[in-house]
C-alpha atoms as a PDB file:
ATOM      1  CA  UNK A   1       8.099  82.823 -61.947  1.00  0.00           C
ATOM      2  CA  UNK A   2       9.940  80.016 -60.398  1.00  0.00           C
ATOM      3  CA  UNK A   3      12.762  82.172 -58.703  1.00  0.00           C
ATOM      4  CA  UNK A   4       9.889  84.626 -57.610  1.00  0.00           C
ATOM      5  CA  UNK A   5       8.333  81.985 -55.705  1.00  0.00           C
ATOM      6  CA  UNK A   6      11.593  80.426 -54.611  1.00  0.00           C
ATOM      7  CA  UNK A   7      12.767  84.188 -53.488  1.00  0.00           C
ATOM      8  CA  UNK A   8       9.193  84.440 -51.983  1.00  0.00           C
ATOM      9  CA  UNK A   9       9.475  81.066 -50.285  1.00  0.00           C
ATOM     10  CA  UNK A  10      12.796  81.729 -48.774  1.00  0.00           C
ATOM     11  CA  UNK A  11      11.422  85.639 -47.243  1.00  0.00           C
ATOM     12  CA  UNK A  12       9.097  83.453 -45.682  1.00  0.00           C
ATOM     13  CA  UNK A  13      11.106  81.291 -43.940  1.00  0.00           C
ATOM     14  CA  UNK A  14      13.628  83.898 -42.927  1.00  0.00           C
ATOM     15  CA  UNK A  15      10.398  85.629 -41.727  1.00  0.00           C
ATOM     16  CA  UNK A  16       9.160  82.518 -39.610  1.00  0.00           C
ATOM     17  CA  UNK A  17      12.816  81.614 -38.529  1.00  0.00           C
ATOM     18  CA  UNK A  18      13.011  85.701 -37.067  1.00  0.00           C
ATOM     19  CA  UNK A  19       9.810  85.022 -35.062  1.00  0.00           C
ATOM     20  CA  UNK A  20      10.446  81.950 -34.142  1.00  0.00           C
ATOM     21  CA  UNK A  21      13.870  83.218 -32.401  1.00  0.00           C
ATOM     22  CA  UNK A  22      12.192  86.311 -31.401  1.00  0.00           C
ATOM     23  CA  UNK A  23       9.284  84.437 -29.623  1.00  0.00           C
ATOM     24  CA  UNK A  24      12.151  81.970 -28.308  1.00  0.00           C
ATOM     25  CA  UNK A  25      13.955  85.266 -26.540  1.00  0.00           C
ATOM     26  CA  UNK A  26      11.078  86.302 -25.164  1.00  0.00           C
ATOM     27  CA  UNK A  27       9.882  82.854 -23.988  1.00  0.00           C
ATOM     28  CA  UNK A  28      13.637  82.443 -22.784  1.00  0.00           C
ATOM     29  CA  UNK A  29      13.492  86.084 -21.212  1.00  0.00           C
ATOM     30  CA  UNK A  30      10.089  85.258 -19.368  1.00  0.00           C
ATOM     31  CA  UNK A  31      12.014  81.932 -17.827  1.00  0.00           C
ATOM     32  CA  UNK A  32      14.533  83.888 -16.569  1.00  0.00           C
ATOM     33  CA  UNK A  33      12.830  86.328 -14.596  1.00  0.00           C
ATOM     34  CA  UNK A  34      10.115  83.651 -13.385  1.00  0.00           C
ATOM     35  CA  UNK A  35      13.445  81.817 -12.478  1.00  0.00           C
ATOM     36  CA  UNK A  36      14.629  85.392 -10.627  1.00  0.00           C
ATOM     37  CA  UNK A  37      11.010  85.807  -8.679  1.00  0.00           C
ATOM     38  CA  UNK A  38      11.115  82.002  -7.301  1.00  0.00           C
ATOM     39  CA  UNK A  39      14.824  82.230  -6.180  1.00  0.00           C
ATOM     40  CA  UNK A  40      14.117  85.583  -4.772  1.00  0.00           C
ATOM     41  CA  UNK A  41      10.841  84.198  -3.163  1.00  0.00           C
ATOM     42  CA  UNK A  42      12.662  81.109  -1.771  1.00  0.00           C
ATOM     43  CA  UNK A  43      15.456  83.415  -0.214  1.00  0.00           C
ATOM     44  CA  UNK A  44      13.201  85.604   1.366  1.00  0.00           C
ATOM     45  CA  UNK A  45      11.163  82.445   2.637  1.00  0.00           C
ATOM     46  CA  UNK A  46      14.739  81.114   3.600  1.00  0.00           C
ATOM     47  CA  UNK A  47      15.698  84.789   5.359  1.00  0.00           C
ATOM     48  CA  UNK A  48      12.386  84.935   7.469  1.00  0.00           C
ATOM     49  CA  UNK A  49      12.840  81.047   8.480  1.00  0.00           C
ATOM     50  CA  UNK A  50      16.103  82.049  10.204  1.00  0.00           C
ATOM     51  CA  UNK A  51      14.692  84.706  11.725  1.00  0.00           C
ATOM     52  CA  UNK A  52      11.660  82.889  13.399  1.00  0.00           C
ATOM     53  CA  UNK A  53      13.660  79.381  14.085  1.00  0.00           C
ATOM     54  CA  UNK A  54      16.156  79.516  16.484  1.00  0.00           C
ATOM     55  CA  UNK A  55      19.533  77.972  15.639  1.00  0.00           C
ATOM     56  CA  UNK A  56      20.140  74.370  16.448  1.00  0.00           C
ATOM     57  CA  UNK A  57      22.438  74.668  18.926  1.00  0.00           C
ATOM     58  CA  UNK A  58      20.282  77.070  20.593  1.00  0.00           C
ATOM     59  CA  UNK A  59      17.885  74.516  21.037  1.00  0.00           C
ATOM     60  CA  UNK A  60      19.932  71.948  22.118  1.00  0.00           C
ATOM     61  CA  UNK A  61      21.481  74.377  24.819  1.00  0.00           C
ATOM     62  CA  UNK A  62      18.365  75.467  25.879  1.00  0.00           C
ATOM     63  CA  UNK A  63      17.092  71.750  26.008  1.00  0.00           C
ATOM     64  CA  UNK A  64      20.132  70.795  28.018  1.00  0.00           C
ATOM     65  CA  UNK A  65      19.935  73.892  30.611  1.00  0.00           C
ATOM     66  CA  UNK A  66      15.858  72.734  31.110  1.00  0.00           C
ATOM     67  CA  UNK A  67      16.810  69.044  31.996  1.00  0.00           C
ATOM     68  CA  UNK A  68      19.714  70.228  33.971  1.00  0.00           C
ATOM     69  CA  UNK A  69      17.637  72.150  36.132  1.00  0.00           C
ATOM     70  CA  UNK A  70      15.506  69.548  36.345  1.00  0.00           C
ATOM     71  CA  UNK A  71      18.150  67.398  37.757  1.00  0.00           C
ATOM     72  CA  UNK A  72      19.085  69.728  40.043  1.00  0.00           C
ATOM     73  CA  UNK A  73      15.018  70.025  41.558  1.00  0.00           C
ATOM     74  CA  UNK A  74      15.065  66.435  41.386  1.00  0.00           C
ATOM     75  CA  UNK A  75      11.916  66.721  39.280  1.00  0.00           C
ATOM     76  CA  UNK A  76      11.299  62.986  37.462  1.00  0.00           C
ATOM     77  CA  UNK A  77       9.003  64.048  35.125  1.00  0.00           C
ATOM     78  CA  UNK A  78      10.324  67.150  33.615  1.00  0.00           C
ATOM     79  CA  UNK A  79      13.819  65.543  33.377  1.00  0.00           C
ATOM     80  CA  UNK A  80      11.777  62.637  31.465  1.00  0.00           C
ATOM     81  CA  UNK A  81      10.591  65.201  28.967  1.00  0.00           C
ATOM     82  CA  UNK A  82      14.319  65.856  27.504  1.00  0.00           C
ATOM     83  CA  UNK A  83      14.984  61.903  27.583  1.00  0.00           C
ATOM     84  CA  UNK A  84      13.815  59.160  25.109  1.00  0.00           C
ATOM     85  CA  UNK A  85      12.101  56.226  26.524  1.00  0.00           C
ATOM     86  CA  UNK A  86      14.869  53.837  25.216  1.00  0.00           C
ATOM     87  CA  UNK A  87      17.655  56.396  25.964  1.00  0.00           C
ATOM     88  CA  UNK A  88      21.079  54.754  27.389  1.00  0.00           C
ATOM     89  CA  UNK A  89      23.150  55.208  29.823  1.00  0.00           C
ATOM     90  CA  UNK A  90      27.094  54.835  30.332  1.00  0.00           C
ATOM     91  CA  UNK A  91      26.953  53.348  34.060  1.00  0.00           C
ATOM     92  CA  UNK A  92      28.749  55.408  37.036  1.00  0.00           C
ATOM     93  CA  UNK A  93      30.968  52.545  37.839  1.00  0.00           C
ATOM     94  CA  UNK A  94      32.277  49.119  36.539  1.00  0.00           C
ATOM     95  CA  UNK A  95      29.282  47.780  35.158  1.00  0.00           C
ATOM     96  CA  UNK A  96      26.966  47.193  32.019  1.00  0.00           C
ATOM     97  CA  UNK A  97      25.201  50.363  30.456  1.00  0.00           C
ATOM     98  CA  UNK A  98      21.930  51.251  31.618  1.00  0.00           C
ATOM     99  CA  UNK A  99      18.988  51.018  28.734  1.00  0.00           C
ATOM    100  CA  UNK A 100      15.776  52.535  29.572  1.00  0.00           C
ATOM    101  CA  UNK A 101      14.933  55.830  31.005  1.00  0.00           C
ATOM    102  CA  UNK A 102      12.831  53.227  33.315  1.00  0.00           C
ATOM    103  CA  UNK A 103      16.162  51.547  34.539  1.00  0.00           C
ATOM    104  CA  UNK A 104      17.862  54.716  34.647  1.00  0.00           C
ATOM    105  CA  UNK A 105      15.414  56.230  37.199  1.00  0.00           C
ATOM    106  CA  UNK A 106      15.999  54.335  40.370  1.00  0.00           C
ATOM    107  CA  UNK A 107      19.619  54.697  40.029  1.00  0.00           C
ATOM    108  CA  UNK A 108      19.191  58.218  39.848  1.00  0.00           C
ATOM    109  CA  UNK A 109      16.777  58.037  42.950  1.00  0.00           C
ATOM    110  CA  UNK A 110      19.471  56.149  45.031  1.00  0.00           C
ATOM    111  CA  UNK A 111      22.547  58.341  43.828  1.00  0.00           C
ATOM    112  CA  UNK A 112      20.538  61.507  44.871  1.00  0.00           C
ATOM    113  CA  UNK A 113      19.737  60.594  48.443  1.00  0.00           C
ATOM    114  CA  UNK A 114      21.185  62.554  50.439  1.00  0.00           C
ATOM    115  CA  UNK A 115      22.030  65.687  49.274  1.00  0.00           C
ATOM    116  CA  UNK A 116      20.673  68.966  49.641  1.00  0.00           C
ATOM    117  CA  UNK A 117      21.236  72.155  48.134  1.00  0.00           C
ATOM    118  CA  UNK A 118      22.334  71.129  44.698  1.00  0.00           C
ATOM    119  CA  UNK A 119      24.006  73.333  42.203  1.00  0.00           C
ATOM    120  CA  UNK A 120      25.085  71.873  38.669  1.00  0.00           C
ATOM    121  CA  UNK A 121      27.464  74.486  37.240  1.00  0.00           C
ATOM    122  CA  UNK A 122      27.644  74.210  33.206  1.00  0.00           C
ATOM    123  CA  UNK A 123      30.695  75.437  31.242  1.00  0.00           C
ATOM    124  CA  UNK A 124      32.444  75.246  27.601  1.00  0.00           C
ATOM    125  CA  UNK A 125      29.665  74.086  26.082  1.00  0.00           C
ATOM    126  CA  UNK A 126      29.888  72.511  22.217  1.00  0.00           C
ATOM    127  CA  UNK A 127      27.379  71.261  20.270  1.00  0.00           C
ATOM    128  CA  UNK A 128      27.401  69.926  16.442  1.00  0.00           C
ATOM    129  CA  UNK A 129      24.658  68.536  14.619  1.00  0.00           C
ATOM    130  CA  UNK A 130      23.530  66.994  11.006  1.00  0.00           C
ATOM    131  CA  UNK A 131      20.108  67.529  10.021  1.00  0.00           C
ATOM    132  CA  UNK A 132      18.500  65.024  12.817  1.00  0.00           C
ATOM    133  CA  UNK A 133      21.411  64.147  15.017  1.00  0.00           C
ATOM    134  CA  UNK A 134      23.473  66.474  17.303  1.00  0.00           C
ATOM    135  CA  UNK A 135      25.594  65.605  20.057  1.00  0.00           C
ATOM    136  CA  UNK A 136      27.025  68.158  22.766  1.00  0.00           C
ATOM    137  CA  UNK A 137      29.976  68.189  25.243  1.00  0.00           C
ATOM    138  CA  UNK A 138      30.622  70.099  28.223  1.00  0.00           C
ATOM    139  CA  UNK A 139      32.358  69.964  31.640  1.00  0.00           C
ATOM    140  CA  UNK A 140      30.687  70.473  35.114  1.00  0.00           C
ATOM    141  CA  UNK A 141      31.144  71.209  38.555  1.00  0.00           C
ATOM    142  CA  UNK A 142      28.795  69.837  41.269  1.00  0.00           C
ATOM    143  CA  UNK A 143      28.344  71.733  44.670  1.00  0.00           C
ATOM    144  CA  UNK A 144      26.003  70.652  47.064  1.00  0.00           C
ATOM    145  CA  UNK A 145      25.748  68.817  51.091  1.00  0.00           C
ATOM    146  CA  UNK A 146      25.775  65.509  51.488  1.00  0.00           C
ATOM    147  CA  UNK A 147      24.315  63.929  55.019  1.00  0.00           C
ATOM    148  CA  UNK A 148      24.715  67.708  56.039  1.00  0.00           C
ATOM    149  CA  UNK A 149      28.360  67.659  55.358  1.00  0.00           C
ATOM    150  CA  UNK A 150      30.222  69.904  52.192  1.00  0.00           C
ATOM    151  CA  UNK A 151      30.365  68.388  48.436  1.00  0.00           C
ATOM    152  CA  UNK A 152      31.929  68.799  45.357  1.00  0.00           C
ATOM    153  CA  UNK A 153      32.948  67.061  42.227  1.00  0.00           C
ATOM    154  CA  UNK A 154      33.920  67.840  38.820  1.00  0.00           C
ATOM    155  CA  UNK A 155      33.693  65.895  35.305  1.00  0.00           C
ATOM    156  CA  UNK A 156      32.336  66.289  31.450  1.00  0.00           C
ATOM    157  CA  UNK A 157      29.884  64.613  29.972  1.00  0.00           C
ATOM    158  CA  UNK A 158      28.804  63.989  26.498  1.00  0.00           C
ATOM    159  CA  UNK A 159      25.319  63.546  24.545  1.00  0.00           C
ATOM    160  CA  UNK A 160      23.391  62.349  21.937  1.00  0.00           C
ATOM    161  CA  UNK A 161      20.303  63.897  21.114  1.00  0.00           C
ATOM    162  CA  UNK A 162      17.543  62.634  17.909  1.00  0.00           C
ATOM    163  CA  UNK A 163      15.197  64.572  16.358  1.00  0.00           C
ATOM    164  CA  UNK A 164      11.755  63.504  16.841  1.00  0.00           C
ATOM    165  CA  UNK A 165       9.132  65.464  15.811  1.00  0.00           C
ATOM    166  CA  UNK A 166       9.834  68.890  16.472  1.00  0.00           C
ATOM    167  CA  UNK A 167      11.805  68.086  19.538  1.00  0.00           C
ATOM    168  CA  UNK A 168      15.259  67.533  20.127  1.00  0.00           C
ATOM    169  CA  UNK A 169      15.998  64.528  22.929  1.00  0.00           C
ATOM    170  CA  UNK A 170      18.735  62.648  24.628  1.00  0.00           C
ATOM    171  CA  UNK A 171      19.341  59.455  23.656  1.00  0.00           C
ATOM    172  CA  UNK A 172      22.752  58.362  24.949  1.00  0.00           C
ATOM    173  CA  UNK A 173      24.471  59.970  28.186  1.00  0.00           C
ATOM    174  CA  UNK A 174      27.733  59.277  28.738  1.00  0.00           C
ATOM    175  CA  UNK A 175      28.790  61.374  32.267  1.00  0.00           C
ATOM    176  CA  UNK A 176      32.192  60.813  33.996  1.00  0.00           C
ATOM    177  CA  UNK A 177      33.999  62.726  37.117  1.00  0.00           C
ATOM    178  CA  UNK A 178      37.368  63.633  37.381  1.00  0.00           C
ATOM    179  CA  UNK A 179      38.776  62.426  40.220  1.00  0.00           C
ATOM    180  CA  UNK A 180      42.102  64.344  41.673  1.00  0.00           C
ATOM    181  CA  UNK A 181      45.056  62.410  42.019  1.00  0.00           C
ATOM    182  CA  UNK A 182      45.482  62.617  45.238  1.00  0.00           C
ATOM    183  CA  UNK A 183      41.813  61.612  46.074  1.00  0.00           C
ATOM    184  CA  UNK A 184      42.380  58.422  43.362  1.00  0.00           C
ATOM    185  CA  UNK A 185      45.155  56.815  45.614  1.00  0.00           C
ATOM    186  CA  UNK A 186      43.195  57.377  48.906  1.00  0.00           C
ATOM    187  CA  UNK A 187      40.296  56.283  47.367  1.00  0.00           C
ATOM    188  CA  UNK A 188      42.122  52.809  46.171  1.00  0.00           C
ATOM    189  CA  UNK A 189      43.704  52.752  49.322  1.00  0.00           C
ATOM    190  CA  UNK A 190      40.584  53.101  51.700  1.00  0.00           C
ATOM    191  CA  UNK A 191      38.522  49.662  51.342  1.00  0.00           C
ATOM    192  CA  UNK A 192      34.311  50.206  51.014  1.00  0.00           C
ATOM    193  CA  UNK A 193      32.385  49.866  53.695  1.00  0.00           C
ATOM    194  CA  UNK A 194      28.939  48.730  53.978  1.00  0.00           C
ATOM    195  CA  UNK A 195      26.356  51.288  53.321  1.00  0.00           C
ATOM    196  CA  UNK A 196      29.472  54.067  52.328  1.00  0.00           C
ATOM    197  CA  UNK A 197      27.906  56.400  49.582  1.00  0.00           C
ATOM    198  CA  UNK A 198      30.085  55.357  46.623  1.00  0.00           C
ATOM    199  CA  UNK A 199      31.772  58.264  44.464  1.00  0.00           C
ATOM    200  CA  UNK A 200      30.494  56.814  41.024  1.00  0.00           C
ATOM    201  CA  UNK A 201      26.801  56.799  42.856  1.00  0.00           C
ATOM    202  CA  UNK A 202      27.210  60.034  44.533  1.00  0.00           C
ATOM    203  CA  UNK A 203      26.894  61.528  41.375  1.00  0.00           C
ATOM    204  CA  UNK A 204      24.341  60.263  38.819  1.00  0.00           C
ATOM    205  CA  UNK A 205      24.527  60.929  35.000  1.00  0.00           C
ATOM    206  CA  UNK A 206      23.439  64.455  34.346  1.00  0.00           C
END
């Protein structure tokens, strides 16, 4: 009797242990495809955010093209929209950077007068970003009049755009021109005069 109800004990447990494994495949089984659903859930949630979101740099081109053509208007405000209020400035000639869209603005005013006709050509664009950061480089070429008479000038510049919100906006500007040779020495070699539109004014950060 006692190795019937040892044999009997033991089918049980074999028994339980089978179902136990069996219920642990299934259980295992079910994980697996709930696993399968989500991932396939999240990449299709993943597939239709990049199709509705532009891509980063997009934005940041498309930002930069906006406050460029603001520039070129002379339009304040909407040039205001693509700046931070405590954005800075790398100054146009020898002399401390400019903090402040605030301070920036009447520099801008004074550089700007006049010209007419302005046209701010943008080329070789490149723009990198981490998640809430992105900076951009490119080179320009400025055509307009000044005092009714033909100008140019050439240069890159470089900025710094944060994420705020939803929007991307400028936070450092760092604008140079390139100034020929040949125009350096007769430029170091002519003395200012008073009132003489200066160069590094003529052409405000951009």
């Amino acid at each position: 009797m006692k190795l019937k109800f040892g044999a009997t004990a033991c089918a049980r447990c074999l028994i339980a242990a089978v179902l136990m494994l069996s219920f642990a495949g299934t259980f295992f089984a079910d994980q697996k495809n709930q696993k399968k659903k989500k991932d396939q859930a999240s990449n299709a949630a993943d597939a239709s955010a990049s199709i509705l979101t532009p891509a980063i740099s997009t934005q940041i081109d498309q930002v930069i093209g906006e406050m460029l053509g603001a520039f070129q208007l002379g339009d304040i405000e909407m040039m205001h929209k693509y700046y931070a209020d405590n954005a800075t400035f790398v100054s146009g000639s020898y002399a401390p950077p400019v903090v402040g869209w605030q301070n920036y603005v009447p520099i801008y005013q004074a550089g700007m007068t006049g010209f007419q006709g302005i046209q701010l050509i943008r080329r070789n664009t490149y723009i990198y970003n981490t998640e809430d950061v992105a900076w951009a480089m490119y080179q320009w070429e400025f055509l307009s009049t000044y005092n009714g008479k033909p100008f140019s000038a050439e240069g890159q510049t470089t900025l710094i755009f944060d994420k705020v919100g939803d929007k991307w906006l400028i936070v450092h500007n760092h604008t140079s021109q390139v100034i020929p040779p040949a125009a350096a020495m007769q430029q170091s070699a002519t003395p200012q005069q008073p009132g003489q539109h200066p160069s590094a004014a003529a052409l405000p950060n951009s």
